[in-house]
N, C-alpha and C. Protein backbone atom coordinates (compact mmCIF):
# COMPACT_ATOMS: atom_id res chain seq x y z
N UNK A 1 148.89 121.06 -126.66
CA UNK A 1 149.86 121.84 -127.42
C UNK A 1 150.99 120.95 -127.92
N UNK A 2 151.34 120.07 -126.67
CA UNK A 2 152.60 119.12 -127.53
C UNK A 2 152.14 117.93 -128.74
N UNK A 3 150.92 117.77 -128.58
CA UNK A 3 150.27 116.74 -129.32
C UNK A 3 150.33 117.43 -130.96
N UNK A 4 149.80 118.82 -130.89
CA UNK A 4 149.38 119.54 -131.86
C UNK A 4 151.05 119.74 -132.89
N UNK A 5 152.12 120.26 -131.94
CA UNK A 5 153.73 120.53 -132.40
C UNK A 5 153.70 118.87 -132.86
N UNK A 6 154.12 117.46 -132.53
CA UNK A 6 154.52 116.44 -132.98
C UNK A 6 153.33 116.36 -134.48
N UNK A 7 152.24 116.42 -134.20
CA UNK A 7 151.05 116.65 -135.83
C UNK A 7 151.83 117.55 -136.68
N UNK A 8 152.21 118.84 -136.83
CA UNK A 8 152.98 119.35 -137.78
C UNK A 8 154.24 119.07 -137.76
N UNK A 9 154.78 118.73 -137.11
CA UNK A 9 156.25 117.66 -137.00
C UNK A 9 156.25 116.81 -138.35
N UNK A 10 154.88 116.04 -138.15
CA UNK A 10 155.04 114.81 -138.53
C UNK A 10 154.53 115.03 -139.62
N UNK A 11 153.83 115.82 -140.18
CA UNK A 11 153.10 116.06 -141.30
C UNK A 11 154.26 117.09 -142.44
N UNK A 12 155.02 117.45 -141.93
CA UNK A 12 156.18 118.31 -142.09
C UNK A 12 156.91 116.96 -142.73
N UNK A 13 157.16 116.12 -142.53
CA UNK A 13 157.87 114.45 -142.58
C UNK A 13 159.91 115.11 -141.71
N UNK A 14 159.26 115.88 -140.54
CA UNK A 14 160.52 116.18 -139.93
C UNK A 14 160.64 115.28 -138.41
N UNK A 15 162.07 115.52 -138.23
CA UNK A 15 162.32 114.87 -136.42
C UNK A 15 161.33 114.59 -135.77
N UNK A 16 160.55 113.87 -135.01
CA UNK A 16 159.96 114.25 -134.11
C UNK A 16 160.39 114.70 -132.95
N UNK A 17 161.48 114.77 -132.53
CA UNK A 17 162.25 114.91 -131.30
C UNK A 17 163.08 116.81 -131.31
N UNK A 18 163.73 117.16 -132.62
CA UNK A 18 164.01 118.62 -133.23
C UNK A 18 162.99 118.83 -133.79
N UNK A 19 162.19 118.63 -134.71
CA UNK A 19 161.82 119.19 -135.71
C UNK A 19 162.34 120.32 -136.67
N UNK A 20 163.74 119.79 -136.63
CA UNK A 20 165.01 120.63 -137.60
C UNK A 20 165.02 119.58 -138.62
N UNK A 21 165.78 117.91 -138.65
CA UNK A 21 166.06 117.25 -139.65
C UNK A 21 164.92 116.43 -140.38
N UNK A 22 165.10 116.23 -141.24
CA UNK A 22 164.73 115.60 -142.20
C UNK A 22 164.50 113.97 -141.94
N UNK A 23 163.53 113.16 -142.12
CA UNK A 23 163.21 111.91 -141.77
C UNK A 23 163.48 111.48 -142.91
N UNK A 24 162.97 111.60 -143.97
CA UNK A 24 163.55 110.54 -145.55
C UNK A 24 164.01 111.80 -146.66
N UNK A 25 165.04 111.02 -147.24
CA UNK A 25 165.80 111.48 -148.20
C UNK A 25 164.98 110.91 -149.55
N UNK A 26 164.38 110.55 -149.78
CA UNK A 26 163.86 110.12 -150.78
C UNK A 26 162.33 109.33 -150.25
N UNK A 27 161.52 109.59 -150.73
CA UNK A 27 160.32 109.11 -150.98
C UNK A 27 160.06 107.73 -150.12
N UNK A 28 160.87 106.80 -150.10
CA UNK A 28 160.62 105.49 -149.56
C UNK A 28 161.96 105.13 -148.93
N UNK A 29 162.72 105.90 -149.06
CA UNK A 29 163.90 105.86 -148.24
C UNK A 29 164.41 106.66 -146.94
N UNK A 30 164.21 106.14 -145.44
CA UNK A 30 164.78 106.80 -144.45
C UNK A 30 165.72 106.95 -143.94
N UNK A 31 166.56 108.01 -143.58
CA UNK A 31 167.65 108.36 -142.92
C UNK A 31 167.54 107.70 -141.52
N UNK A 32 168.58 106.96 -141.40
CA UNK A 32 168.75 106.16 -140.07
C UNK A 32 168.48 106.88 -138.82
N UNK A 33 168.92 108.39 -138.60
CA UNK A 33 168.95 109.14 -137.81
C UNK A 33 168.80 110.78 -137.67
N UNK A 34 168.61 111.55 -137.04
CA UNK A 34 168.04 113.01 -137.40
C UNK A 34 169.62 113.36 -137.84
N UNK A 35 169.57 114.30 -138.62
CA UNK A 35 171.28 114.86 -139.00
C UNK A 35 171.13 116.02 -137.56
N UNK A 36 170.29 116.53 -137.19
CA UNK A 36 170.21 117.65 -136.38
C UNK A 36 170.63 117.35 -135.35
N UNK A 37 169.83 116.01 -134.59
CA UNK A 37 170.18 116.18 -133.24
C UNK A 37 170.22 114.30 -132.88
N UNK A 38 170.16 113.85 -134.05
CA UNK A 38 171.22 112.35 -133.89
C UNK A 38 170.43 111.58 -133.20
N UNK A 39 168.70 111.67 -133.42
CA UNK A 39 168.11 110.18 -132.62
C UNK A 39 167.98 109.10 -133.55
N UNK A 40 167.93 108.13 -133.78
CA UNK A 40 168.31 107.17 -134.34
C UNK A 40 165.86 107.01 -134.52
N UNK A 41 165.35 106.77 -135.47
CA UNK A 41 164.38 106.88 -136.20
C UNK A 41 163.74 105.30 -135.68
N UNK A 42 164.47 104.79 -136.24
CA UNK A 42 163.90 103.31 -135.58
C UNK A 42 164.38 102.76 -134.28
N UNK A 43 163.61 102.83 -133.49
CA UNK A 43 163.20 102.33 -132.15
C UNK A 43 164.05 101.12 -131.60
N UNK A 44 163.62 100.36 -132.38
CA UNK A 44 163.83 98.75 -132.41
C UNK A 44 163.28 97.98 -133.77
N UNK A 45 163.26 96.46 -134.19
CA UNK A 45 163.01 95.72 -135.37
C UNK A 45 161.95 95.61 -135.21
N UNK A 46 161.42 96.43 -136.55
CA UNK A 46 159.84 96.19 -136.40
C UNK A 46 159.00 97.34 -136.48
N UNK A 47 160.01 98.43 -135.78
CA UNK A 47 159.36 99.92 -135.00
C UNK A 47 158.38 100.31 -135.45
N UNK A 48 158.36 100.24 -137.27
CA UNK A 48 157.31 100.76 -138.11
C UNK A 48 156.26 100.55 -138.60
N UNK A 49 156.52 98.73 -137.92
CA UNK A 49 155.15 98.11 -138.35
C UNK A 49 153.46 98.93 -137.63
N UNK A 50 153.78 99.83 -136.69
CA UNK A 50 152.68 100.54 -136.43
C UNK A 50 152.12 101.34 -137.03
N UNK A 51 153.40 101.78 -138.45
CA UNK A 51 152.85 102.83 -138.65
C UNK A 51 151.14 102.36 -140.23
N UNK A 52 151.40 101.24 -139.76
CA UNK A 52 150.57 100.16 -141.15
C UNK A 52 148.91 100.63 -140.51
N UNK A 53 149.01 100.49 -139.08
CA UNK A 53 147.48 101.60 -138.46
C UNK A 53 147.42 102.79 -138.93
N UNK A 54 147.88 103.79 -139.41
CA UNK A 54 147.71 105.19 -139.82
C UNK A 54 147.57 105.10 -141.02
N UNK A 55 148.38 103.82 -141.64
CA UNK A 55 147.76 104.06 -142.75
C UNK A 55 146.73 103.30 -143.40
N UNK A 56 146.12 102.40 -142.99
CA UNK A 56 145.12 101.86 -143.22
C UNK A 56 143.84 102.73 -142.48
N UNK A 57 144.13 103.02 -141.14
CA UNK A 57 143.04 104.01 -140.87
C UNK A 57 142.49 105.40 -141.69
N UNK A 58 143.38 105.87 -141.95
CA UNK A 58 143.42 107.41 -142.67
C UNK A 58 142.40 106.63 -144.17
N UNK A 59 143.50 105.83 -144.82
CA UNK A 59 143.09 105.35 -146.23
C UNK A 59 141.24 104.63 -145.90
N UNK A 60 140.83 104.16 -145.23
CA UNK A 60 139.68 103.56 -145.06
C UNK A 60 138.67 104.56 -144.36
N UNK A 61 138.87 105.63 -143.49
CA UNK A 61 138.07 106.94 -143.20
C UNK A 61 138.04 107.73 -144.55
N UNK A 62 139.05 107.99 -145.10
CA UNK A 62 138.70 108.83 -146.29
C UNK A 62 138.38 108.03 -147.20
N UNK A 63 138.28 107.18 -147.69
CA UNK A 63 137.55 106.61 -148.87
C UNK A 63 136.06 106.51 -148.73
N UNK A 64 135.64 106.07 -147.18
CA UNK A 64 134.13 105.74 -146.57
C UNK A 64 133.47 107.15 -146.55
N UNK A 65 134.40 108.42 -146.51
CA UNK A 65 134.30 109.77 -146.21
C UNK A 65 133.19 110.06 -148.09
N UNK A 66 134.34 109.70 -148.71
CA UNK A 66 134.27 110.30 -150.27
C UNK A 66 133.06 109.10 -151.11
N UNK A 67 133.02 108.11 -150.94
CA UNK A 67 132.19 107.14 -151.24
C UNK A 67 130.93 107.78 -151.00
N UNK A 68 130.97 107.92 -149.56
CA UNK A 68 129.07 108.81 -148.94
C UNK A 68 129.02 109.69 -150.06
N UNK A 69 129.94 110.53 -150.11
CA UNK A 69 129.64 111.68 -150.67
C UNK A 69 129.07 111.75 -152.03
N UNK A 70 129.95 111.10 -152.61
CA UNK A 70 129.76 110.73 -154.03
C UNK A 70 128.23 109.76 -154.56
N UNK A 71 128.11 108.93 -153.12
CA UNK A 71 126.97 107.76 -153.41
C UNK A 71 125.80 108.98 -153.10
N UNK A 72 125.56 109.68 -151.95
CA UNK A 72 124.64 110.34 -152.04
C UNK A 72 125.02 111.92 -152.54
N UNK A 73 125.24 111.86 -153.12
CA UNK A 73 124.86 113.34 -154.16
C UNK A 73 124.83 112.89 -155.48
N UNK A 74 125.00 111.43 -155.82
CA UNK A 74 124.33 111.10 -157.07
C UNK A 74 126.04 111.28 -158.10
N UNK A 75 126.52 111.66 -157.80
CA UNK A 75 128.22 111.76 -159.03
C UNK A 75 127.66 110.77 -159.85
N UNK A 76 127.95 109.51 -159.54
CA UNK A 76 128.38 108.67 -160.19
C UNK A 76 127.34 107.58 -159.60
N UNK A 77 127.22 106.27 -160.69
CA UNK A 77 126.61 105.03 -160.29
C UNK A 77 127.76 103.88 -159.17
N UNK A 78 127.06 103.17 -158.98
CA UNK A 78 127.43 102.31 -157.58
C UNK A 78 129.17 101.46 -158.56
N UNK A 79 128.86 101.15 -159.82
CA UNK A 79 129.73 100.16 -160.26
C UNK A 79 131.30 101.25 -160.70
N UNK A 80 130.76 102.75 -161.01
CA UNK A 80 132.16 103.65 -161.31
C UNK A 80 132.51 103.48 -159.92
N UNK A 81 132.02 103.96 -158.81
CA UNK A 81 132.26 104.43 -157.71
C UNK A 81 133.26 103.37 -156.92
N UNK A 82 132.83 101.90 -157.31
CA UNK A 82 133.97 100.80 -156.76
C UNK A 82 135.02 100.88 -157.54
N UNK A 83 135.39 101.41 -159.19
CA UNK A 83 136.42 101.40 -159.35
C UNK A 83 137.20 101.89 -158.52
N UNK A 84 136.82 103.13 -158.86
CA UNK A 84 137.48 104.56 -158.12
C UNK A 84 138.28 104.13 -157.08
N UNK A 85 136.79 103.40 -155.90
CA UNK A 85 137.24 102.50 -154.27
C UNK A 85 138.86 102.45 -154.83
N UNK A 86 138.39 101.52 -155.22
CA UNK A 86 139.84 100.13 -155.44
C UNK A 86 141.03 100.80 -156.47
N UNK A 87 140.77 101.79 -157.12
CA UNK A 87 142.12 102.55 -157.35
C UNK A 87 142.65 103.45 -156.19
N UNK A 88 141.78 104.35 -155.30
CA UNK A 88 141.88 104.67 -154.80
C UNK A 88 142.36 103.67 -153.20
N UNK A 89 142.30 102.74 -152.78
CA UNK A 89 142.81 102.03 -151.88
C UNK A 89 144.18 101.66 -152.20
N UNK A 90 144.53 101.08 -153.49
CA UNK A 90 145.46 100.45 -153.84
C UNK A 90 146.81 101.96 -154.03
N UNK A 91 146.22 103.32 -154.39
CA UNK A 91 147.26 104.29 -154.80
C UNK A 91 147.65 105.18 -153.42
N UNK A 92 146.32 105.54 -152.92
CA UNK A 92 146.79 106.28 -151.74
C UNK A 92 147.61 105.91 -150.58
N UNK A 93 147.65 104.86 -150.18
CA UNK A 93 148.74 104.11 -149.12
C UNK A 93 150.02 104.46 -149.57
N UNK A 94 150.03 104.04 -151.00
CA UNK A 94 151.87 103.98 -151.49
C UNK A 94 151.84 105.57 -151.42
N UNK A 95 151.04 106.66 -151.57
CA UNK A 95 151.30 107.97 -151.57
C UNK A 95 151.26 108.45 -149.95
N UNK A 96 150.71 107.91 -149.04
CA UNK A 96 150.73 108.23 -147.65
C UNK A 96 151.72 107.74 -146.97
N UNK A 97 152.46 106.30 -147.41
CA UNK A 97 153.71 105.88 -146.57
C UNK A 97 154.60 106.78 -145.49
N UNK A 98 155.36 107.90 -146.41
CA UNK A 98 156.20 108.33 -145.52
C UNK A 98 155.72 109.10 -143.88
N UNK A 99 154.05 109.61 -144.88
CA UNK A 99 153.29 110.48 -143.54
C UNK A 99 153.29 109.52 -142.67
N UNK A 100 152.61 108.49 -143.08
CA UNK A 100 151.84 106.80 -141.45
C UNK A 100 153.09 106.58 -141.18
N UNK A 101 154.65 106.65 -141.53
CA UNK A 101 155.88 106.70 -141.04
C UNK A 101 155.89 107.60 -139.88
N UNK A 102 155.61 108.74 -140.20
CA UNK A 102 156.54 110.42 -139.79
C UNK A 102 155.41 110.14 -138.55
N UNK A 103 153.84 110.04 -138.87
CA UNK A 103 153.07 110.18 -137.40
C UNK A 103 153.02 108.94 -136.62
N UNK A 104 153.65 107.58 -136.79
CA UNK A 104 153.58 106.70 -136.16
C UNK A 104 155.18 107.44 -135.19
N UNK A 105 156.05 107.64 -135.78
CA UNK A 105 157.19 108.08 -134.69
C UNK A 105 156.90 109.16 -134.03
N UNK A 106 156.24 110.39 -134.23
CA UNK A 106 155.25 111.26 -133.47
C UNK A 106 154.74 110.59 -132.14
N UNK A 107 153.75 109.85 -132.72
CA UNK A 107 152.44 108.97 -131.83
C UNK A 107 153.50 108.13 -130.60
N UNK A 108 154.62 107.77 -131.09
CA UNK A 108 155.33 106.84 -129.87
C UNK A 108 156.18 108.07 -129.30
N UNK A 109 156.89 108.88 -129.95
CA UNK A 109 157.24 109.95 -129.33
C UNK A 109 156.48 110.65 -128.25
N UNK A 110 155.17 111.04 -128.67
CA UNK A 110 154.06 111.88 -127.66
C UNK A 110 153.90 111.13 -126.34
N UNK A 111 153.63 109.80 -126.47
CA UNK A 111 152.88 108.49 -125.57
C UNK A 111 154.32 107.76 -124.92
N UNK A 112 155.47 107.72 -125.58
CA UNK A 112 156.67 107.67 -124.59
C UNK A 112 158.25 108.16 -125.27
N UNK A 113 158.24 109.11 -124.40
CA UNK A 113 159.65 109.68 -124.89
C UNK A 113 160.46 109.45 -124.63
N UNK A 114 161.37 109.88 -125.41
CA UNK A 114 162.71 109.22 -125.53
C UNK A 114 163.57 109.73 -124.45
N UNK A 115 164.33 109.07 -123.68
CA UNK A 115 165.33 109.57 -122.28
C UNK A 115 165.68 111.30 -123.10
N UNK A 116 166.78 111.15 -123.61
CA UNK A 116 167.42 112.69 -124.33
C UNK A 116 167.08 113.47 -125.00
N UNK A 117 165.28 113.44 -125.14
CA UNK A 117 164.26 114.35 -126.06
C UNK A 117 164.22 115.47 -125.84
N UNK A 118 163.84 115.41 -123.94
CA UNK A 118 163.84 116.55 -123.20
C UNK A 118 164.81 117.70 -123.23
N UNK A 119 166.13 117.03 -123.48
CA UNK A 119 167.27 117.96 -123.29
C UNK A 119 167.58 118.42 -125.02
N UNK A 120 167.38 117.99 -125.71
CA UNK A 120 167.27 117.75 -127.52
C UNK A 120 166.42 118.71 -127.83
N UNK A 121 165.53 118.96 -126.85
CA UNK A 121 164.50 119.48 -127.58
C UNK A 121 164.49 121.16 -127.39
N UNK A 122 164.65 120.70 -125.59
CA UNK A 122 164.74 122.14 -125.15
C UNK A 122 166.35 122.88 -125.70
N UNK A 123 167.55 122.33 -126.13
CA UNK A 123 168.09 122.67 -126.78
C UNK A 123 168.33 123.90 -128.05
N UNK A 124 167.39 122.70 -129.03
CA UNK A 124 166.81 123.55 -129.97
C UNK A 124 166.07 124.50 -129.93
N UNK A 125 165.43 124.42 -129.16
CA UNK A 125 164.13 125.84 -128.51
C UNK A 125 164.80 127.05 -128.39
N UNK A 126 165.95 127.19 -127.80
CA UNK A 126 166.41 127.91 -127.16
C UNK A 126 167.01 128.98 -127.96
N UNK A 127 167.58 128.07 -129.30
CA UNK A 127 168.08 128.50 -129.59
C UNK A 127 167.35 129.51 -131.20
């Protein structure tokens, strides 16, 4: 159940810790900290470089996903189908960023929480 709340958290591109504030103000730009309940987003230097697994994973399952599909039901020949690949590799990442952001702070959230989450969280609940 808590795994499932941080997935729409994160897919939401909200807190992981409230799931009241807002994680980016703009598209490629993040708010240092929740306005709601004031956890500070980045961890430490670096924090986000994890989130470069979500998005290379997601982007390389769904392309291998849509490729099958397309290669065997005949759409298209083998040489359209690598365009596609390679527009499609090169566009969807820059369009998934903020998500492989929002569920990489989820994913460290779920697997280790933050000291004042508990009390942050149940807070908000309550209310």
């Amino acid at each position: 159940m808590r795994a499932l709340k941080m997935l729409i958290r994160s897919l939401r591109l909200r807190c992981c810790v409230c799931g009241r504030g807002k994680m980016f103000r703009r598209w490629w730009m993040m708010h240092e900290s929740c306005q709601k309940c004031g956890i500070v987003f980045e961890r430490e230097r670096g924090f986000f470089l994890g989130s470069i697994y979500f998005n290379y994973g997601i982007t390389a399952f769904s392309l291998t996903a849509m490729y099958m599909a397309a290669y065997f039901s005949k759409l298209a020949e083998n040489r359209v189908l690598l365009y596609y690949g390679v527009a499609y590799v090169v566009l969807f990442p820059v369009f998934f960023h903020p998500f492989a952001r929002s569920l990489w702070s989820g994913f460290d959230q779920l697997f280790d929480p933050r000291e004042n989450s508990s009390n942050t969280e149940s807070n908000y609940e309550s209310k």
